[in-house]
Protein backbone atom coordinates (compact mmCIF):
# COMPACT_ATOMS: atom_id res chain seq x y z
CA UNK A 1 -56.15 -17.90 7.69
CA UNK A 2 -54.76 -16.82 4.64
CA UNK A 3 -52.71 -12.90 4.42
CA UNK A 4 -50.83 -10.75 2.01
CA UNK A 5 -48.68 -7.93 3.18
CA UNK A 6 -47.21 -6.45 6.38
CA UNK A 7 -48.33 -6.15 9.37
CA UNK A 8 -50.53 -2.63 10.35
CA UNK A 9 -48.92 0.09 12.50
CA UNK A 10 -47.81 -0.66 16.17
CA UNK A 11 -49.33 1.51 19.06
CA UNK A 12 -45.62 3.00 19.10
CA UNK A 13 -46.52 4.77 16.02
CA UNK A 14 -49.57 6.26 17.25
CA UNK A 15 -48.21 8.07 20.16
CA UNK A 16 -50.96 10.83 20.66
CA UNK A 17 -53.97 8.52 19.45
CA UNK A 18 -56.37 8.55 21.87
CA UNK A 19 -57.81 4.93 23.14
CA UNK A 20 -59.26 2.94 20.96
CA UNK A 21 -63.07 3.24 21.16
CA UNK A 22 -64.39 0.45 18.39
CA UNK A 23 -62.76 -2.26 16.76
CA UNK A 24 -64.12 -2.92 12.75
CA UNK A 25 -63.56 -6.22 11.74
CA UNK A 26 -63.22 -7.87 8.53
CA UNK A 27 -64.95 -11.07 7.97
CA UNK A 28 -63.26 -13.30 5.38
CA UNK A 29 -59.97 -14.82 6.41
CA UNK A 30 -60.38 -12.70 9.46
CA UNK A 31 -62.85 -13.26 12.04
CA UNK A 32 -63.57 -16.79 9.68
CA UNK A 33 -61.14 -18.82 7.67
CA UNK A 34 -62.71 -18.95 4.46
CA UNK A 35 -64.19 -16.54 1.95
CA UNK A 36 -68.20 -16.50 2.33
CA UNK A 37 -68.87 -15.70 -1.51
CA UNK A 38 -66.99 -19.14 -2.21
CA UNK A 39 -68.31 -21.60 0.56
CA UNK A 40 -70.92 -20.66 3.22
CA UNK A 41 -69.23 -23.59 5.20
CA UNK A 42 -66.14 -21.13 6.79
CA UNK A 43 -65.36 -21.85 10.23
CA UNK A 44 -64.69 -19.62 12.96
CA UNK A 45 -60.81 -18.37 13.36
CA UNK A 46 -60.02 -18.65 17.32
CA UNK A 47 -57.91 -16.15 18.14
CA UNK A 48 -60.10 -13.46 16.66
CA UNK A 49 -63.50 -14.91 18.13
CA UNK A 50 -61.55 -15.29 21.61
CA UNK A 51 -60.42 -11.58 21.27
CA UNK A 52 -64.14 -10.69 20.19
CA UNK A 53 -65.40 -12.12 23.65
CA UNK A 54 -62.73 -10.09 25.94
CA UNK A 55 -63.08 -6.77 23.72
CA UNK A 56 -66.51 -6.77 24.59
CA UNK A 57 -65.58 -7.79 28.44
CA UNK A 58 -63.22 -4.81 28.29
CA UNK A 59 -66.16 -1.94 27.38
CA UNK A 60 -64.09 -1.98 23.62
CA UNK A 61 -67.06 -1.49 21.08
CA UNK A 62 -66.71 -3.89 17.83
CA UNK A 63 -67.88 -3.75 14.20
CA UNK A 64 -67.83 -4.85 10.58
CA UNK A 65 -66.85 -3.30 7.61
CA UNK A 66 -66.84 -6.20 5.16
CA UNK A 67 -67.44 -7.09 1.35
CA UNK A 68 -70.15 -9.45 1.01
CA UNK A 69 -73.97 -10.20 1.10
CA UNK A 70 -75.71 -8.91 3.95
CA UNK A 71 -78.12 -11.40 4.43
CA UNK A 72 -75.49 -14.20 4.47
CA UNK A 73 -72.98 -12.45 7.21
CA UNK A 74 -75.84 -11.94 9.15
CA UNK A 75 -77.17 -15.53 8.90
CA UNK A 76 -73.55 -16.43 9.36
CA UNK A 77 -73.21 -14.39 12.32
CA UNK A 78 -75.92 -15.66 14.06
CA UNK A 79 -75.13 -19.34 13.48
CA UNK A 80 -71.67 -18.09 15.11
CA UNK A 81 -73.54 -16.36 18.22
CA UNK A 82 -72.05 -13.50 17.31
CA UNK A 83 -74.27 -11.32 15.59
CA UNK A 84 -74.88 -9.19 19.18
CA UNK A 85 -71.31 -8.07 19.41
CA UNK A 86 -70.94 -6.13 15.96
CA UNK A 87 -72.91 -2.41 16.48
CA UNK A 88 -74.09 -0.76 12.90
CA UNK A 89 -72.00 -3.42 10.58
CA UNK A 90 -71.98 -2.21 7.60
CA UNK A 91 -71.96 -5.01 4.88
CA UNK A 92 -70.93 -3.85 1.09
CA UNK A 93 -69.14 -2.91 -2.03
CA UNK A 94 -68.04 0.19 -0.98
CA UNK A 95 -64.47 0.80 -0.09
CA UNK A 96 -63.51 0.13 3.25
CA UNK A 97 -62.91 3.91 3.89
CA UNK A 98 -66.61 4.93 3.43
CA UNK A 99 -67.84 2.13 5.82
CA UNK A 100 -65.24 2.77 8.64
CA UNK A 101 -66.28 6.03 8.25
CA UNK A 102 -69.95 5.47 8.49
CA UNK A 103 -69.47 3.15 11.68
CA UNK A 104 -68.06 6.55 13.45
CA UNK A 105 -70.49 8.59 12.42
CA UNK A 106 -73.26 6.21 13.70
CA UNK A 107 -71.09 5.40 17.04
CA UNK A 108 -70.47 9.50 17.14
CA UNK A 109 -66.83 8.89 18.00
CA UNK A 110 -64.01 9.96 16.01
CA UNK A 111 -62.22 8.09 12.98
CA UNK A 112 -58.84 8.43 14.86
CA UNK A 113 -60.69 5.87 17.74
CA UNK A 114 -61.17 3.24 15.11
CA UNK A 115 -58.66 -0.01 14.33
CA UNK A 116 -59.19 -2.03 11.75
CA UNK A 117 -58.50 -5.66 11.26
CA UNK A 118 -58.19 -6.98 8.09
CA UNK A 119 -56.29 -9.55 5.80
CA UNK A 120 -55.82 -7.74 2.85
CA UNK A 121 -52.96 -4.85 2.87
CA UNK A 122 -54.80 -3.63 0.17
CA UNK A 123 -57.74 -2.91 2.17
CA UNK A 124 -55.39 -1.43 4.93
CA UNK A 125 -53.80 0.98 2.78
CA UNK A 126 -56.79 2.31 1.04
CA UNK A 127 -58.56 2.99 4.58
CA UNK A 128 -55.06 4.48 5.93
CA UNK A 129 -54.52 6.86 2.89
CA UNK A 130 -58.20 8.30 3.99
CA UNK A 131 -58.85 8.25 7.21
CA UNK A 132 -56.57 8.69 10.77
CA UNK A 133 -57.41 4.78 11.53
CA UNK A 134 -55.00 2.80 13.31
CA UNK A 135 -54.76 -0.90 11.04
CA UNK A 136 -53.87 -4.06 12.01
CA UNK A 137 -52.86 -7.47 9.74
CA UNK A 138 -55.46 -10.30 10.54
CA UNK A 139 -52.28 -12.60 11.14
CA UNK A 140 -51.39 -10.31 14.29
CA UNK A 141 -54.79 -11.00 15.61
CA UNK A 142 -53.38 -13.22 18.37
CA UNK A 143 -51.69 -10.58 20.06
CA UNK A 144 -54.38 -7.63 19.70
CA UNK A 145 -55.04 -8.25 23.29
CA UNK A 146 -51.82 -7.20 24.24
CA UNK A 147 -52.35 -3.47 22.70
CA UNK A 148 -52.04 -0.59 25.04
CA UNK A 149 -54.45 1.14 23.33
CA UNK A 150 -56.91 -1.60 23.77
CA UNK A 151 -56.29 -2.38 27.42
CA UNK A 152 -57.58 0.21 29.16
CA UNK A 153 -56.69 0.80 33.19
CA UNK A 154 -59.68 -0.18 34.96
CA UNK A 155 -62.90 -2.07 33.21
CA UNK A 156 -65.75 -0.44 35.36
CA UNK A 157 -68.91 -1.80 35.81
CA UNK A 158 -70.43 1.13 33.01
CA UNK A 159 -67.82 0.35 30.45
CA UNK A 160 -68.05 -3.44 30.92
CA UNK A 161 -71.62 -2.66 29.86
CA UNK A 162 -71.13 -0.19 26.83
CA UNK A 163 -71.87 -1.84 24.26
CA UNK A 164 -75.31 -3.02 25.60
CA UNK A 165 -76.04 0.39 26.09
CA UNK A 166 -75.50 1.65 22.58
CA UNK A 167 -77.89 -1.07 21.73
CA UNK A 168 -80.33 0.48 24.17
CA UNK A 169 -79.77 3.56 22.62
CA UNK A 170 -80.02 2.77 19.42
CA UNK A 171 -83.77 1.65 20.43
CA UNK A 172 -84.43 4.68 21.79
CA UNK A 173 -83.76 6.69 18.98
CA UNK A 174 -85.69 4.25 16.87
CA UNK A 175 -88.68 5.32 18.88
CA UNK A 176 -87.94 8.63 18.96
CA UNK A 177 -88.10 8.74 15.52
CA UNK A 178 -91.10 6.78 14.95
CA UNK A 179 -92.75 8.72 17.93
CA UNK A 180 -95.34 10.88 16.39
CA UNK A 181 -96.84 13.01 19.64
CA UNK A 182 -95.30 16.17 21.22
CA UNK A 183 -91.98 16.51 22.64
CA UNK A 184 -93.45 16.43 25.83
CA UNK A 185 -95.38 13.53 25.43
CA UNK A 186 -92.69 11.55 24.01
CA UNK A 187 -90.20 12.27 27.02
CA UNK A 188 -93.10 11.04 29.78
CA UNK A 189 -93.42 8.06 27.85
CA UNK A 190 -90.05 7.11 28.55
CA UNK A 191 -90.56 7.47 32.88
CA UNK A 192 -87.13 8.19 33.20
CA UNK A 193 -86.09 7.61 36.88
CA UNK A 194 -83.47 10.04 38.05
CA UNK A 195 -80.50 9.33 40.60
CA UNK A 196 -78.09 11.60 42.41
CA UNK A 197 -76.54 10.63 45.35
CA UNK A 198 -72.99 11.04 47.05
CA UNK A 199 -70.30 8.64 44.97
CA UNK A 200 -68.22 5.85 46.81
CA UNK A 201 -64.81 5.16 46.68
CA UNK A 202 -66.25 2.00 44.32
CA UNK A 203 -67.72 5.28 42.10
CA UNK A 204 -64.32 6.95 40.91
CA UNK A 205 -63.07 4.28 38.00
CA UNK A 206 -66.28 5.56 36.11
CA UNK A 207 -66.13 9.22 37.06
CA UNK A 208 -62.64 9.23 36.12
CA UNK A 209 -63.62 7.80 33.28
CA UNK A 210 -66.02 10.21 32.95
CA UNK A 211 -64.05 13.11 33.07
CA UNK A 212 -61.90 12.10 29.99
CA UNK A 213 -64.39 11.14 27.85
CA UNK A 214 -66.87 13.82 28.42
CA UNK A 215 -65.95 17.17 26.84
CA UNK A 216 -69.11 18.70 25.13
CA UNK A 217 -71.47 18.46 28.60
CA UNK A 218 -68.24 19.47 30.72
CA UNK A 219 -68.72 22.83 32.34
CA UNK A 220 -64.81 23.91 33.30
CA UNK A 221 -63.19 20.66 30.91
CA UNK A 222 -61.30 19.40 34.21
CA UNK A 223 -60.18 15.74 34.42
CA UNK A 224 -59.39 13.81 37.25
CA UNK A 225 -57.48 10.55 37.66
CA UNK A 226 -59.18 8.16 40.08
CA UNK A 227 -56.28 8.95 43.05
CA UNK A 228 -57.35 12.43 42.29
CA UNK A 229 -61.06 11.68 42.96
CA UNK A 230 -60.61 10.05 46.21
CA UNK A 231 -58.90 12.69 47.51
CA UNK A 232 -61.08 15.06 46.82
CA UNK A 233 -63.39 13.23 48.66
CA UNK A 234 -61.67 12.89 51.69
CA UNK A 235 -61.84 17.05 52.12
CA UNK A 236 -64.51 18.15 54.19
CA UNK A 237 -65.29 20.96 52.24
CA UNK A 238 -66.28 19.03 49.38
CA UNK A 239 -69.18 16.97 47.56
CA UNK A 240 -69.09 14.79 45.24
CA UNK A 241 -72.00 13.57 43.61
CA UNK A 242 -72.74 10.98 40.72
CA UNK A 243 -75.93 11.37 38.38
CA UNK A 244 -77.57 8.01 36.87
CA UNK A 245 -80.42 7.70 34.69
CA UNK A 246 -82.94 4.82 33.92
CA UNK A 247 -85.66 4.62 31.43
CA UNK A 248 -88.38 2.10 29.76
CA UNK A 249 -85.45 1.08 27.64
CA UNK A 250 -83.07 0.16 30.29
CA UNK A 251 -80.25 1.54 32.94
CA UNK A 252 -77.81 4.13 31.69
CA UNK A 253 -75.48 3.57 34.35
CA UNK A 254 -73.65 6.30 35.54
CA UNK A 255 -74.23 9.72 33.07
CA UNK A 256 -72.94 12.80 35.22
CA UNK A 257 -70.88 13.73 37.90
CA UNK A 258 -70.87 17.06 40.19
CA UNK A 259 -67.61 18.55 42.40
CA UNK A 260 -69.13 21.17 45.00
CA UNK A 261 -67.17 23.03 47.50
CA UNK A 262 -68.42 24.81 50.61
CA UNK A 263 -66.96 27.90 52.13
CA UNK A 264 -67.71 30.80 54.00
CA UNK A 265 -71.61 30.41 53.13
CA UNK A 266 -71.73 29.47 49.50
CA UNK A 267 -72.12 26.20 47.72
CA UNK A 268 -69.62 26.49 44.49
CA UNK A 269 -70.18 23.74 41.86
CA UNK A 270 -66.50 23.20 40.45
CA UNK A 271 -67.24 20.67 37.87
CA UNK A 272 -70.81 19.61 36.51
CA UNK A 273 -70.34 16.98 33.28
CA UNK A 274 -72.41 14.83 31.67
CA UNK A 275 -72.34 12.02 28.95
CA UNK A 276 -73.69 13.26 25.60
CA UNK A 277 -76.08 10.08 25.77
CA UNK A 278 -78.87 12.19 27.81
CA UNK A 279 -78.49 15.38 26.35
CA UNK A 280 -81.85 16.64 24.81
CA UNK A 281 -83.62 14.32 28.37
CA UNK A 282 -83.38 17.80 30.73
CA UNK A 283 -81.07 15.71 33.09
CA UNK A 284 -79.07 18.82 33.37
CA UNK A 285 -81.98 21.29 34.48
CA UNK A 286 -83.06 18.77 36.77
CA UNK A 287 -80.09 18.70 38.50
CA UNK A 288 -79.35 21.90 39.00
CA UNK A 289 -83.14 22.26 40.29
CA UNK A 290 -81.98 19.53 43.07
CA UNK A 291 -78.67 21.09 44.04
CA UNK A 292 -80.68 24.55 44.17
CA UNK A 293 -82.98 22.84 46.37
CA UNK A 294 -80.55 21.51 48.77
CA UNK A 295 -78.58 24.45 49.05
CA UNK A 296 -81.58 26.27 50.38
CA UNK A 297 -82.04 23.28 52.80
CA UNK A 298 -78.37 23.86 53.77
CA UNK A 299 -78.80 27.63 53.68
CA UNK A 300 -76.18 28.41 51.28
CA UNK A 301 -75.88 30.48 48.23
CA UNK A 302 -75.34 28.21 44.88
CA UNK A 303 -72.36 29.21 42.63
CA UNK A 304 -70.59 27.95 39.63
CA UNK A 305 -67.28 27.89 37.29
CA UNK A 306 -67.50 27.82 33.64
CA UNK A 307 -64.69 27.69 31.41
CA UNK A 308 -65.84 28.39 27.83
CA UNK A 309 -64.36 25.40 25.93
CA UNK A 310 -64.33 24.85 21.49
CA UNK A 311 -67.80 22.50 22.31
CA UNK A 312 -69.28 23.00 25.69
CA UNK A 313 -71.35 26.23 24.94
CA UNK A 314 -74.24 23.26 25.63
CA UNK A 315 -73.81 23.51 29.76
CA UNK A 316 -73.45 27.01 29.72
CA UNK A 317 -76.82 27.59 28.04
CA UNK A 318 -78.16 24.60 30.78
CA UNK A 319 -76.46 27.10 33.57
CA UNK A 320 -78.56 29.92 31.97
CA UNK A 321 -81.93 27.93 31.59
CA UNK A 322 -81.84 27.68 35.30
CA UNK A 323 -81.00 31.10 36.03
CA UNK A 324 -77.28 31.43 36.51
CA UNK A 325 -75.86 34.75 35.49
CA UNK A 326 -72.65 35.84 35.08
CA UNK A 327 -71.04 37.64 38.42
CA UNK A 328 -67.45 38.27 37.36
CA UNK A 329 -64.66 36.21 35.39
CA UNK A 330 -61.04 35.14 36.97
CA UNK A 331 -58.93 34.95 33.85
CA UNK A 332 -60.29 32.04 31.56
CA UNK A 333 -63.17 31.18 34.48
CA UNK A 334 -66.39 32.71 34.66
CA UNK A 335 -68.12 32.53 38.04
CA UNK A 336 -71.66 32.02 37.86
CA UNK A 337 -74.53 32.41 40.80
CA UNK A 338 -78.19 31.44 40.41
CA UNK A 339 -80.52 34.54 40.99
CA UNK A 340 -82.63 34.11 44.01
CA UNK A 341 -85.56 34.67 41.96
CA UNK A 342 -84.55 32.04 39.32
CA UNK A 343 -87.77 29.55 38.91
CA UNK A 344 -87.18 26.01 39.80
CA UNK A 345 -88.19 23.90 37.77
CA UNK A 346 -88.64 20.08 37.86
CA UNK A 347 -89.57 18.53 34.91
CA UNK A 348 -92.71 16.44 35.52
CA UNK A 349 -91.22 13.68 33.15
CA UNK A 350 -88.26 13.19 35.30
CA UNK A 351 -88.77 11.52 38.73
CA UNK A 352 -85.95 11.49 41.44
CA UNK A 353 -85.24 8.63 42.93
CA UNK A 354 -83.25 7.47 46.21
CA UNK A 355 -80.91 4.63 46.90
């Protein structure tokens, strides 16, 4: 493997990046020895294609961003076994900058949870003079693995799986798009199968997870560290319940998470997030419906806190849909409580399902 230049910033230069949410490779003299335009005969460099495997294993999303012919890196690719890993590669002329920058936008993650691998410290400079993307010389490749920002706490059983599930969503919005019936229709084609049920100790890894990650479809913004979790849910006086989803298309995994508490009559939803990958499915409607429904089992009036956030004005409309009004606000909290005459509604394309 051939390199010119330095070696890319250090994690220690970074220190309020957020985790790394995609790695963009280069191809030539990076994830192969050899340049592709010169010999279709390049060979596999180790280090990289052993770091490829355990990125993936690690819920770390990878892609491209690489000079050449398309139809030859993917042929390439594939003769590799490796054309599954990469999600949106983009292949072309085009300075690095514009393609890094089109992977986030088609991941919908921010530039500043890129790092890019690449030989050239030409390449590196011209992405890091436009874009917030941590950049790392192909010759440190071997010791990627050892990055904080790449090694994250706990690998649960939902991030192990991430990247398959991009490529399930990517599906989906392929037939969404192609779907030419209403709304409706196009929803109850996908017999989504909904879960909520009370989370296990073996739950909190992902909900913690969960609560860092999600801050659109987060109703107060709270996050909880997994120690924090289980103690929660050793209190009497409190619920916690996990929300999954499962389609035509495949499993979700885990996409939601609700904190209740129970006093003195009334059932008070603390925290009600969800991941941005079901919003426009009525997951959040439906749940609420359910909760509704069991706190008229359990004779209890259903409450909730919203903290108005930059980007969660989302949940607050979904608390509004199904007929939470405002009662009266405790500094930056609003306390909510569903009118006994709010409708419940079900959606007919959404069945619940039990463990």
């Amino acid at each position: 493997m051939t390199t010119t230049g330095h070696s890319g910033p250090t994690p220690a230069e970074y220190p309020e990046a957020p985790p790394v949410k995609c790695v963009v490779w280069d191809l030539d003299d990076t994830l192969w020895d050899g340049i592709l335009a010169e010999d279709t005969q390049v060979t596999p460099h180790p280090a990289a294609i052993a770091a490829v495997h355990a990125l993936d294993a690690r819920g770390v999303l990878q892609s491209i961003a690489s000079k050449n012919a398309p139809d030859t890196v993917r042929a390439t690719l594939e003769r590799f076994g490796l054309a599954d890993y990469f999600l949106f590669p983009q292949v072309s002329w085009e300075p690095k900058s514009v393609l890094l920058r089109r992977i986030a936008q088609e991941l919908n993650i921010g530039t500043d949870t890129l790092l890019f691998v690449d030989d050239s410290a030409f390449e590196r400079a011209e992405v890091a003079s436009e874009l917030p993307v941590r950049c790392v010389d192909a010759l440190d490749v071997a010791t990627l693995l050892e990055r904080p920002d790449l090694t994250p706490a706990t690998v649960t059983e939902d991030g192990a799986q991430r990247r398959v599930r991009y490529q399930q969503d990517s599906r989906r919005r392929d037939y969404e798009e192609s779907f030419t019936g209403p709304r409706s229709a196009f929803l109850r084609s996908l017999e989504m199968r909904l879960s909520i049920r009370p989370a296990s100790p073996d739950d909190v890894a992902r909900g913690a997870e969960l609560t860092v990650r999600t801050n659109q479809l987060n109703t107060t913004g709270l996050t909880f560290s997994q120690d924090q979790l289980l103690h929660l849910m050793t209190r009497p006086e409190n619920t916690l319940l996990v929300i999954s989803l499962a389609d035509v298309f495949g499993d979700y995994g885990m996409v939601g998470m609700v904190l209740l508490t129970e006093a003195e009559r009334e059932w008070r939803i603390r925290l009600f997030l969800m991941s941005c990958r079901v919003m426009g499915r009525n997951v959040g409607g439906a749940v609420l419906a359910n909760l509704a429904d069991e706190a008229d089992r359990r004779e209890l009036r259903l409450t909730a806190d919203f903290r108005h956030t930059a980007v969660n004005r989302p949940m607050y409309m979904v608390y509004r849909l199904a007929g939470f009004g405002t009662e009266h606000e405790d500094g930056t909290t609003l306390r909510l409580g569903l009118s006994p005459s709010a409708p419940r509604t079900h959606p007919a394309f959404l069945t619940l399902v039990t463990d």
